[in-house]
Protein backbone atom coordinates (compact mmCIF):
# COMPACT_ATOMS: atom_id res chain seq x y z
CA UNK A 1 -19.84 -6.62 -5.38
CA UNK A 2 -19.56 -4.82 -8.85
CA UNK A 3 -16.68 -4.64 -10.91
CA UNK A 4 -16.31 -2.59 -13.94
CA UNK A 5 -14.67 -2.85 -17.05
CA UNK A 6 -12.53 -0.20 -18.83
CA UNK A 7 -11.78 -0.45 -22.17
CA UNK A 8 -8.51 2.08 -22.97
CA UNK A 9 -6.84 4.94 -20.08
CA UNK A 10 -7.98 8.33 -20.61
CA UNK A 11 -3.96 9.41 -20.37
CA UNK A 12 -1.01 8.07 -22.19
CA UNK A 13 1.69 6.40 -19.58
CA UNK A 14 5.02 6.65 -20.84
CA UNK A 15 8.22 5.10 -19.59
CA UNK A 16 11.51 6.22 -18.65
CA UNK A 17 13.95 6.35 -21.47
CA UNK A 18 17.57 7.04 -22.19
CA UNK A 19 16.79 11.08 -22.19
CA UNK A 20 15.30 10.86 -18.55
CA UNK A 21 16.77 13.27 -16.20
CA UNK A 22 17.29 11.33 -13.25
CA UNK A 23 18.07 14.13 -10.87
CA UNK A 24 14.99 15.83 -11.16
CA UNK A 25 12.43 15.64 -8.77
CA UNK A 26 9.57 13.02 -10.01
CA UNK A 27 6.37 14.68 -9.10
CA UNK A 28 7.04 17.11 -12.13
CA UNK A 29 4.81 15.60 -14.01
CA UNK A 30 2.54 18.33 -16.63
CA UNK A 31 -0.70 20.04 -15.50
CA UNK A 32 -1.98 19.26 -12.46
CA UNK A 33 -5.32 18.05 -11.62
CA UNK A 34 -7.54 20.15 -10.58
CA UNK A 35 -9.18 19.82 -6.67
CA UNK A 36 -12.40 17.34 -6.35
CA UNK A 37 -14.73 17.60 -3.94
CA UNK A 38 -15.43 14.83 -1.97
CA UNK A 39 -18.17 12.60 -2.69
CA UNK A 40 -21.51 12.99 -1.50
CA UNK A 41 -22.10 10.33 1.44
CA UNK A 42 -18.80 9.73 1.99
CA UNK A 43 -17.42 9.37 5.82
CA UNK A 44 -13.69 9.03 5.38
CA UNK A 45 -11.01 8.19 2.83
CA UNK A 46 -9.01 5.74 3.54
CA UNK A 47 -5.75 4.79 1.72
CA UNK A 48 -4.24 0.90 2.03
CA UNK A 49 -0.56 0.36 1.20
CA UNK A 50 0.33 -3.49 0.10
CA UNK A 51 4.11 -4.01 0.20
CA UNK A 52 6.81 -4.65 -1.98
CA UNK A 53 10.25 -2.69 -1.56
CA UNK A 54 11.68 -1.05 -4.94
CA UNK A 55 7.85 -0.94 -6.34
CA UNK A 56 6.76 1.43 -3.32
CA UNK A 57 7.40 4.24 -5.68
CA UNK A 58 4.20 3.56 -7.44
CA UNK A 59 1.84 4.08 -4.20
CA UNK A 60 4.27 7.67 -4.46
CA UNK A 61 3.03 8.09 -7.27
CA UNK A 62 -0.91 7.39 -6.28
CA UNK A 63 -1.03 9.90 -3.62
CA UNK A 64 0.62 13.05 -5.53
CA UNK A 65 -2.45 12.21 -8.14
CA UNK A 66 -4.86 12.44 -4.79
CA UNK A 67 -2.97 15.05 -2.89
CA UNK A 68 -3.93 17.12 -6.45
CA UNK A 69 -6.94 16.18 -6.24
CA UNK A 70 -7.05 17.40 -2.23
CA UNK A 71 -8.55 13.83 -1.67
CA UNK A 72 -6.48 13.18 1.32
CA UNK A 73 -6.45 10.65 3.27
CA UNK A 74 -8.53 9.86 7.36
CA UNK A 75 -7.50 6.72 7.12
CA UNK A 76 -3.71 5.15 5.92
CA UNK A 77 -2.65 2.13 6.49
CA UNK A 78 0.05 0.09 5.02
CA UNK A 79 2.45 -3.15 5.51
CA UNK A 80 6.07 -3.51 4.31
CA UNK A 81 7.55 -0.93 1.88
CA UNK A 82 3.48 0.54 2.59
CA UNK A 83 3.68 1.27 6.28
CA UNK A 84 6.63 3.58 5.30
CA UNK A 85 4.80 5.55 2.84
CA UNK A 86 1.71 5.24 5.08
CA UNK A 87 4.34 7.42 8.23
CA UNK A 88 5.62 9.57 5.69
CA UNK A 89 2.20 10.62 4.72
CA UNK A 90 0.56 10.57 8.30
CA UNK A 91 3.33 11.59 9.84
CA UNK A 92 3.87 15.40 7.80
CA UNK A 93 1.06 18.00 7.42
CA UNK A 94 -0.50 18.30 4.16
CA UNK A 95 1.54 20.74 2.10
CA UNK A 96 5.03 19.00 3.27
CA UNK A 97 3.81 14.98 2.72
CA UNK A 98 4.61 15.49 -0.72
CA UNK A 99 7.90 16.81 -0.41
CA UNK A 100 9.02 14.11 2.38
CA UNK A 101 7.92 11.14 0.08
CA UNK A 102 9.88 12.51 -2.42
CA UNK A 103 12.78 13.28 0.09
CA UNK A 104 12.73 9.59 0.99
CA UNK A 105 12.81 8.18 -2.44
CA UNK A 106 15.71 10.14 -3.94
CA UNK A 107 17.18 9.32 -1.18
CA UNK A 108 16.97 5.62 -0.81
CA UNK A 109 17.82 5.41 -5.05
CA UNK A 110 20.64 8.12 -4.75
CA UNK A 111 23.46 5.27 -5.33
CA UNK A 112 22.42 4.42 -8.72
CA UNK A 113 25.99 3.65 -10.78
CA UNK A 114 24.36 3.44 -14.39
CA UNK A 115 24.01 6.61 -15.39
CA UNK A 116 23.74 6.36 -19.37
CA UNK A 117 22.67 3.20 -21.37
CA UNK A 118 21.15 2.50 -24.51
CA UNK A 119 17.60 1.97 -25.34
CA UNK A 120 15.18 -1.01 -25.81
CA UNK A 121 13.64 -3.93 -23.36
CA UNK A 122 17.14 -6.40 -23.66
CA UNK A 123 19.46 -3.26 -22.31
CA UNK A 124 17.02 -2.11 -19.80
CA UNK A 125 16.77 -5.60 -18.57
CA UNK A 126 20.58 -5.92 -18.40
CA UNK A 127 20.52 -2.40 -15.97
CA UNK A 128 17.94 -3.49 -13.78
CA UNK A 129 19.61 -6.63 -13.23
CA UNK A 130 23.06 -4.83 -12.54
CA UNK A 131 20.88 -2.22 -10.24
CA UNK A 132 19.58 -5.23 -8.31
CA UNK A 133 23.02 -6.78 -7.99
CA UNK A 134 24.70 -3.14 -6.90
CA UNK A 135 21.47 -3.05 -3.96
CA UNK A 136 22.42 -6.73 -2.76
CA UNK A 137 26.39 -5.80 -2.30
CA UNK A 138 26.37 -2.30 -1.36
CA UNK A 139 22.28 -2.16 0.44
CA UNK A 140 20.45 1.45 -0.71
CA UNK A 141 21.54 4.93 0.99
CA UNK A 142 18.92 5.46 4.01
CA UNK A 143 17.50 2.50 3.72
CA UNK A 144 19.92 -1.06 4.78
CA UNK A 145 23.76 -1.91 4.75
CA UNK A 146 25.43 -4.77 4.57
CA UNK A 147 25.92 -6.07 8.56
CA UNK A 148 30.27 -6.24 8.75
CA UNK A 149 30.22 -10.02 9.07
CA UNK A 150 27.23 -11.93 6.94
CA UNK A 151 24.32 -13.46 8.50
CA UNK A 152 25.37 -17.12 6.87
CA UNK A 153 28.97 -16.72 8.58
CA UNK A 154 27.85 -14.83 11.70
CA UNK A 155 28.08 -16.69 15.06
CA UNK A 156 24.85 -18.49 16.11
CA UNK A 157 23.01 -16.33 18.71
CA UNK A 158 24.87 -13.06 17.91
CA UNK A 159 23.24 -9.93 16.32
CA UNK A 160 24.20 -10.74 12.83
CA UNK A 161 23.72 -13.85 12.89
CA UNK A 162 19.49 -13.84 11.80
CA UNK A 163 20.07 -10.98 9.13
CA UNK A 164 22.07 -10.05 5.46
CA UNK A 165 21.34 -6.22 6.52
CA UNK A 166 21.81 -3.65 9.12
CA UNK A 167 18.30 -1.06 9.04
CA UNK A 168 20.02 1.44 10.99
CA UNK A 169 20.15 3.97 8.48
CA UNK A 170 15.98 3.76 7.93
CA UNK A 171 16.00 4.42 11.87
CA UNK A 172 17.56 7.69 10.78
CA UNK A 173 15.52 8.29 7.48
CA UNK A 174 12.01 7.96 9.39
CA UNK A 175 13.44 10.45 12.20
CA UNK A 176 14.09 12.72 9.80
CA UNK A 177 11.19 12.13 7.80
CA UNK A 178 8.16 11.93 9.91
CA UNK A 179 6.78 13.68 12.74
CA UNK A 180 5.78 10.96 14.95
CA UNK A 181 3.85 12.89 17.67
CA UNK A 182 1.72 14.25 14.40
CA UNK A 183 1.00 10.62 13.65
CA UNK A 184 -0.16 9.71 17.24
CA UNK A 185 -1.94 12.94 17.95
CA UNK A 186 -4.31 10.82 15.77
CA UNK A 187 -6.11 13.12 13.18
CA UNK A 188 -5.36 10.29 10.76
CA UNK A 189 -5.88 6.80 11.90
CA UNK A 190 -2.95 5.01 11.33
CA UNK A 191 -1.77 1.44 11.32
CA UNK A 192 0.76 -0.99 10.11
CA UNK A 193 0.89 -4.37 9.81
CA UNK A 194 3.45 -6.87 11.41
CA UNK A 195 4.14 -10.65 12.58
CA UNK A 196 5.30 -12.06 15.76
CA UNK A 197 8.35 -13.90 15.06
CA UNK A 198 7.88 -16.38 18.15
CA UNK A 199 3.92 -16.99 17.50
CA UNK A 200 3.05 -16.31 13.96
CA UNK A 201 0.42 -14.10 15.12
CA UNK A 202 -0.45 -11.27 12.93
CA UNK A 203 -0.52 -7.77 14.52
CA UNK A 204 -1.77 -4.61 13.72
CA UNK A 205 0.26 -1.24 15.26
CA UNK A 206 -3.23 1.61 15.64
CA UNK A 207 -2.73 4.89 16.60
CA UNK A 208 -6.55 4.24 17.89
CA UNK A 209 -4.81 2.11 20.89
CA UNK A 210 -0.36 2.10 20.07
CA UNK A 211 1.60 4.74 20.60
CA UNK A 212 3.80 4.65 17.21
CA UNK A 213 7.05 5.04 16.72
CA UNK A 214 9.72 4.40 14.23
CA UNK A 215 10.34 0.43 15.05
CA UNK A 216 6.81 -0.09 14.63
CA UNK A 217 7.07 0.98 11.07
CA UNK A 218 10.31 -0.67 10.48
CA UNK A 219 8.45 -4.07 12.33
CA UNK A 220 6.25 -4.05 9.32
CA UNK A 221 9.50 -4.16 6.82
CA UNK A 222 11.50 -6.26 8.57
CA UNK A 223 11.74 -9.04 5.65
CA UNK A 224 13.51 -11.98 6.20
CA UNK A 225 16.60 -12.95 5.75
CA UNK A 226 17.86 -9.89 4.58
CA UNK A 227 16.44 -7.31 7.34
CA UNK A 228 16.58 -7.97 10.96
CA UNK A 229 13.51 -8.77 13.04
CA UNK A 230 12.62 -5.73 15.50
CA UNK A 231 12.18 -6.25 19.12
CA UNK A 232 8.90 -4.09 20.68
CA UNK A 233 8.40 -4.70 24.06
CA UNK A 234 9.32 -8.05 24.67
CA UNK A 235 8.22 -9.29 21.41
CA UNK A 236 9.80 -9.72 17.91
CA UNK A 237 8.48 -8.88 14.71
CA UNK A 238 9.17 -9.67 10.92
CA UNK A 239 7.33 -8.50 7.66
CA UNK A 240 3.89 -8.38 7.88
CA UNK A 241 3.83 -9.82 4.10
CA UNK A 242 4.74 -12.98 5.46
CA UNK A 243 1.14 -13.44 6.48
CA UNK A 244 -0.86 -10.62 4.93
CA UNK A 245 0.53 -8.05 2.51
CA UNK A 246 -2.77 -5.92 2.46
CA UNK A 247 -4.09 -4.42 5.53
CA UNK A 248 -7.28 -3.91 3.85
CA UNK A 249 -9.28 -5.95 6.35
CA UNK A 250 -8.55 -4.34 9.10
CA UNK A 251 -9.65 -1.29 7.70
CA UNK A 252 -13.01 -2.61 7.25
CA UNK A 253 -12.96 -4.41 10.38
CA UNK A 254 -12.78 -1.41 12.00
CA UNK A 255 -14.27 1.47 10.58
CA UNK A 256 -17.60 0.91 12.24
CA UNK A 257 -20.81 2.75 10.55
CA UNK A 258 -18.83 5.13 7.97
CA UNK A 259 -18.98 5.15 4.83
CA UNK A 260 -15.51 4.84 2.75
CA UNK A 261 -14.12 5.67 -0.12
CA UNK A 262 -10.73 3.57 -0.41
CA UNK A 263 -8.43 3.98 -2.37
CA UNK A 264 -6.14 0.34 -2.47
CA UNK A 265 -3.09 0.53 -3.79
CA UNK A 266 -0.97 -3.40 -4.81
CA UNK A 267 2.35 -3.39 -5.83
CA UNK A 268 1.84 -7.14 -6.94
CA UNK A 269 -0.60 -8.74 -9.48
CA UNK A 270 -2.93 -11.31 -8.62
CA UNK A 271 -3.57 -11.73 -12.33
CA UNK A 272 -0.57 -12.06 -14.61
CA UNK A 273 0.81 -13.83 -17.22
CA UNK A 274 1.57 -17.90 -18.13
CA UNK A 275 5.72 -17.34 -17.50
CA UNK A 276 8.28 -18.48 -20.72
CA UNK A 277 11.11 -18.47 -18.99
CA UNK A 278 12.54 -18.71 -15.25
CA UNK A 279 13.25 -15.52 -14.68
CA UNK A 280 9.60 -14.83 -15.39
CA UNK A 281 8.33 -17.94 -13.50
CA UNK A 282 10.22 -16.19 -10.30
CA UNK A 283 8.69 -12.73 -10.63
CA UNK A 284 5.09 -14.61 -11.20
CA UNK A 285 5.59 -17.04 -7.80
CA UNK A 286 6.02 -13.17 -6.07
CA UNK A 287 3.02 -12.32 -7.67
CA UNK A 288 0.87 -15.24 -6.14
CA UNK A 289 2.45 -15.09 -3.06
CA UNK A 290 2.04 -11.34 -2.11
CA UNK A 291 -1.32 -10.41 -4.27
CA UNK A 292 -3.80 -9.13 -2.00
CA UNK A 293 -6.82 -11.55 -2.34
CA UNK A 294 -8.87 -8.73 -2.44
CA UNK A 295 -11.75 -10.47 -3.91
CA UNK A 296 -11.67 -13.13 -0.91
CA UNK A 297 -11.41 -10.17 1.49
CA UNK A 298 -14.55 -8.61 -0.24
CA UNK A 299 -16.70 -11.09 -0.63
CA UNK A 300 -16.17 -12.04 2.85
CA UNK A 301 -17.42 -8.64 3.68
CA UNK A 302 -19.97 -8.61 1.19
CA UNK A 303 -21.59 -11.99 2.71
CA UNK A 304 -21.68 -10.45 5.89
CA UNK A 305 -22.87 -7.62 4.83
CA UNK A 306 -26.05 -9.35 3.18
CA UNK A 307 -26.94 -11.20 6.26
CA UNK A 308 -26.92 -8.10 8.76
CA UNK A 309 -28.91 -6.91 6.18
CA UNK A 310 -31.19 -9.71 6.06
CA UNK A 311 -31.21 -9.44 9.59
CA UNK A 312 -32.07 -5.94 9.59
CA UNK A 313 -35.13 -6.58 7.55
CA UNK A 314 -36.28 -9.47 9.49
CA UNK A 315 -36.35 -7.45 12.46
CA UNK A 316 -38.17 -4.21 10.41
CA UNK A 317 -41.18 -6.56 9.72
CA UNK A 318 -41.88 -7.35 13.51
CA UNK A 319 -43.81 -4.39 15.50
CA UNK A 320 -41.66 -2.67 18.00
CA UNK A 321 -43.88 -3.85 21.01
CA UNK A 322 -42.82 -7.75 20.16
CA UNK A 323 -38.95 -6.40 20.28
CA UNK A 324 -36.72 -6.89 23.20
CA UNK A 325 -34.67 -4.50 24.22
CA UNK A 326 -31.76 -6.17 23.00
CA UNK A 327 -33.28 -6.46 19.57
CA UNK A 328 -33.93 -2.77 19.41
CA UNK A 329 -30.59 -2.00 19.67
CA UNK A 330 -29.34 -4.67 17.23
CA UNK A 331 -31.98 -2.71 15.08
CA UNK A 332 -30.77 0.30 15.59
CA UNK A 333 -27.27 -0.36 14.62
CA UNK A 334 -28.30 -2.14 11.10
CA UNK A 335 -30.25 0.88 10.40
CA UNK A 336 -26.45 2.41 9.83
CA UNK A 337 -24.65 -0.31 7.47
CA UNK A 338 -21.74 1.05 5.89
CA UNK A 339 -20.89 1.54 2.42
CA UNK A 340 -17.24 0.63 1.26
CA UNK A 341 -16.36 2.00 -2.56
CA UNK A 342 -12.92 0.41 -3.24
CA UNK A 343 -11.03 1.33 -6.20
CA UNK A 344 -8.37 -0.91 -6.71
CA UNK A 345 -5.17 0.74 -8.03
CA UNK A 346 -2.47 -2.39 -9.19
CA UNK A 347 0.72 -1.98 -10.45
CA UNK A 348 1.25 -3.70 -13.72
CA UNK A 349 4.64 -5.60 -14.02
CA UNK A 350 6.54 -3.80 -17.50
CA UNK A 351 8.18 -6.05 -20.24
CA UNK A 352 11.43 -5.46 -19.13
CA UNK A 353 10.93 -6.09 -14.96
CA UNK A 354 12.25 -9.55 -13.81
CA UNK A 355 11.63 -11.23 -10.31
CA UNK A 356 13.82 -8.50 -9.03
CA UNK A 357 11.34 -5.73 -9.36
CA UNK A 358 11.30 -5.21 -5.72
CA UNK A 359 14.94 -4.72 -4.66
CA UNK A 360 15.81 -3.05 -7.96
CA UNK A 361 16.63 0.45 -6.30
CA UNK A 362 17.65 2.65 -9.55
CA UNK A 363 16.65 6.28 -9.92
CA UNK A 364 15.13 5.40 -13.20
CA UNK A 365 12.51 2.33 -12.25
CA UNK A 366 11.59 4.56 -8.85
CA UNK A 367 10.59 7.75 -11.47
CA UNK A 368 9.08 4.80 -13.76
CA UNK A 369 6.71 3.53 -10.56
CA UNK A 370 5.72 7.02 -9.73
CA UNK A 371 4.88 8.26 -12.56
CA UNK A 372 2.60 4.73 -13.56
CA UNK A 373 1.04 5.12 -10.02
CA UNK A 374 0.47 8.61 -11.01
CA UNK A 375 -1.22 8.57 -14.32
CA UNK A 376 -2.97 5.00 -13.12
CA UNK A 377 -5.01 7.42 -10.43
CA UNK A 378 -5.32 10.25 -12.62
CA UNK A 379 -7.12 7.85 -14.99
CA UNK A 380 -9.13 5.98 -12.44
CA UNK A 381 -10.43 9.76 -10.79
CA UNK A 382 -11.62 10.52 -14.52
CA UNK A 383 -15.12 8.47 -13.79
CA UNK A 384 -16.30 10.55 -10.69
CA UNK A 385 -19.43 8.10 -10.74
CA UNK A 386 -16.98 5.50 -9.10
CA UNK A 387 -16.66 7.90 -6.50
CA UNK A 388 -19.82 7.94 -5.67
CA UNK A 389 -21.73 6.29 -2.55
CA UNK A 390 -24.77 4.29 -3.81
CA UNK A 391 -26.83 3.45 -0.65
CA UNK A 392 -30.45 2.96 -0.36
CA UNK A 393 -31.27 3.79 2.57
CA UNK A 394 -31.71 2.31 6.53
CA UNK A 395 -30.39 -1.10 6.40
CA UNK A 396 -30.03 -0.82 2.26
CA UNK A 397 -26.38 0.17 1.95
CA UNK A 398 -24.72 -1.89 -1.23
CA UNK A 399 -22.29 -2.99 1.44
CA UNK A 400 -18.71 -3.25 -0.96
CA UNK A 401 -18.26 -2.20 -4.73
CA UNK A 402 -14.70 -2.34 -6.30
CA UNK A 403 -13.31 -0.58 -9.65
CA UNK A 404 -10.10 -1.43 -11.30
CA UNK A 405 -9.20 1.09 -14.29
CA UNK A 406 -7.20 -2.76 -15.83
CA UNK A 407 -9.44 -5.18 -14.59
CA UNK A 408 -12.21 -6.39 -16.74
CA UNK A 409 -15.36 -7.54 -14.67
């Protein structure tokens, strides 16, 4: 597994300030980049969503950088606040998946009561705190409402008695928003991630094998307390951030011989700073608990990787006459390792964001998370070599290598 280091961005990132128009629609964002081709050797394109409510913007903000670049996406696949990006994007053709995300995310942040405030990291905290505070009372516009009697004084065994919110109105958003027979017509692969309330099993929703529809994507959101579990069959489902908030395995569990070119996008840091104060000792616990392991993921991988190709080479030294027939075809199949080229893109908590970065709803931090998710891809497609697929040949393939434009190796 490589990683490699990055000294300074290649594009400026500027926040949202006092003079930001907050009606205007957030993909205007300068000169476009231009189209890339895709990478010599690469299979598929894969894009994995890690959740986190309000920050969901940023992954926004990651696929207008590689719908410019017409890198789109075979593969999406998302959890949480993800799998509704991930069925906004699968779930529209190519020139409208633009348009719907940003449909979605003015419309979730349209009930944003600070409209003017003054400048600097002390007032900005102040208006994200009141902005967190206004989502927790009043819930967000096509998103969740309060339920008419709270969950804490609700009778035991009623409806609103497991739940703060009612997700009724997201039932309506993702009608409106996605094309659902698009998404299981299956020209993308699709999938979200979920968690069996009853079991604690982890399960994955494939348009390979599940025919999708809206409470499958709000399955994989359904965070408790505050949103109600969804019932699927005869199961029910919470969060699938509860267990897993990356559904980068199953990705590479699954995408048999090809060779991919992900493109991971985390809303939460495993790597952060030692907190001075509680507020910042609550946002870091988030952090911790919801990072993707990545590195755990990949060098799982990458281990298994090295003995199918040890394998693979044990096998080439023996003549084909000594082989069984069940050899041979365990031979054949290593000939045809994949490649995986990750590039990692992770949302960087600001100076002013407290642990209630992800239910923080205002117009202002959702054009903020676009436009960092925007310029963070912009800047990590600037070194086309990490594009790039790297095998060696039958049985040689370098099995995983990762690039994060903030990480040092």
């Amino acid at each position: 597994m490589t990683h490699t280091r990055q000294s300074a961005a290649v594009l400026e990132i500027n926040c949202m300030d006092a003079t930001t128009n907050l009606n205007a629609r957030p993909h205007k964002l300068g000169e476009q980049i231009g189209p890339i081709p895709r990478p010599k050797g690469v299979d598929g394109i894969g894009l994995v969503l890690q959740g986190g409510g309000a920050l969901g913007a940023y992954q926004a903000g990651v696929y207008q950088a590689l719908h410019e670049a017409e890198l789109e996406p075979d593969w999406v696949a998302g959890v949480s606040i993800g799998a509704i990006n991930a069925a906004i994007i699968a779930g529209n053709p190519r020139e409208k998946r633009l348009e719907r995300l940003e449909d979605f995310w003015m419309t979730i942040t349209a009930h944003d009561p600070i409209t003017t405030w003054m400048d600097g990291d002390a007032p900005r905290k102040l208006r994200n705190a009141l902005s967190a505070m206004n989502a927790m009372v009043f819930g967000q516009p096509g998103f969740f409402k309060p339920n008419t009697v709270n969950g804490w004084l609700a009778q035991r065994g009623s409806k609103m008695a497991t739940s703060l919110y009612d997700t009724s109105p997201l039932h309506k958003t993702l009608s409106k928003l996605v094309d659902f027979d698009l998404i299981n017509d299956g020209k993308v692969r699709f999938a979200v991630g979920a968690v069996n309330v009853e079991t604690a099993n982890f399960a994955y929703f494939d348009n390979a094998i599940t025919r999708i529809g809206p409470e499958h994507v709000m399955a994989s959101g359904a965070l408790p307390p505050a949103l109600p579990m969804v019932r699927i069959g005869k199961n029910y489902f919470w969060d699938g951030g509860l267990v897993s908030n990356t559904p980068l395995q199953h990705l590479l569990d699954h995408c048999g011989a090809a060779n991919m070119l992900v493109f991971q996008v985390d809303l939460f840091s495993a790597i952060g700073n030692i907190p001075r104060d509680m507020p910042e000792v609550m946002s870091r616990i988030k952090d911790i608990q919801y990072s993707s392991r990545t590195r755990t993921t990949t060098s799982h991988f990458l281990e298994t990787h090295k003995l199918q190709q040890a394998l693979y080479e044990a096998l080439a030294m023996l003549p084909e006459t000594q082989l069984t027939e069940a050899q041979r075809l365990r031979k054949a199949e290593l000939e045809h390792l994949p490649e995986i080229n990750i590039l990692e893109m992770i949302y960087r908590q600001k100076a002013y964001e407290g642990d209630a970065k992800d239910y923080e709803f205002s117009r202002l931090s959702m054009k903020d998370h676009w436009r960092t998710g925007y310029f963070d891809t912009r800047n990590t497609l600037a070194h086309r070599d990490w594009l790039e697929m790297r095998g060696c040949g039958k049985g040689k393939g370098r099995g995983i290598t990762t690039h994060d434009i903030h990480r040092t190796g």
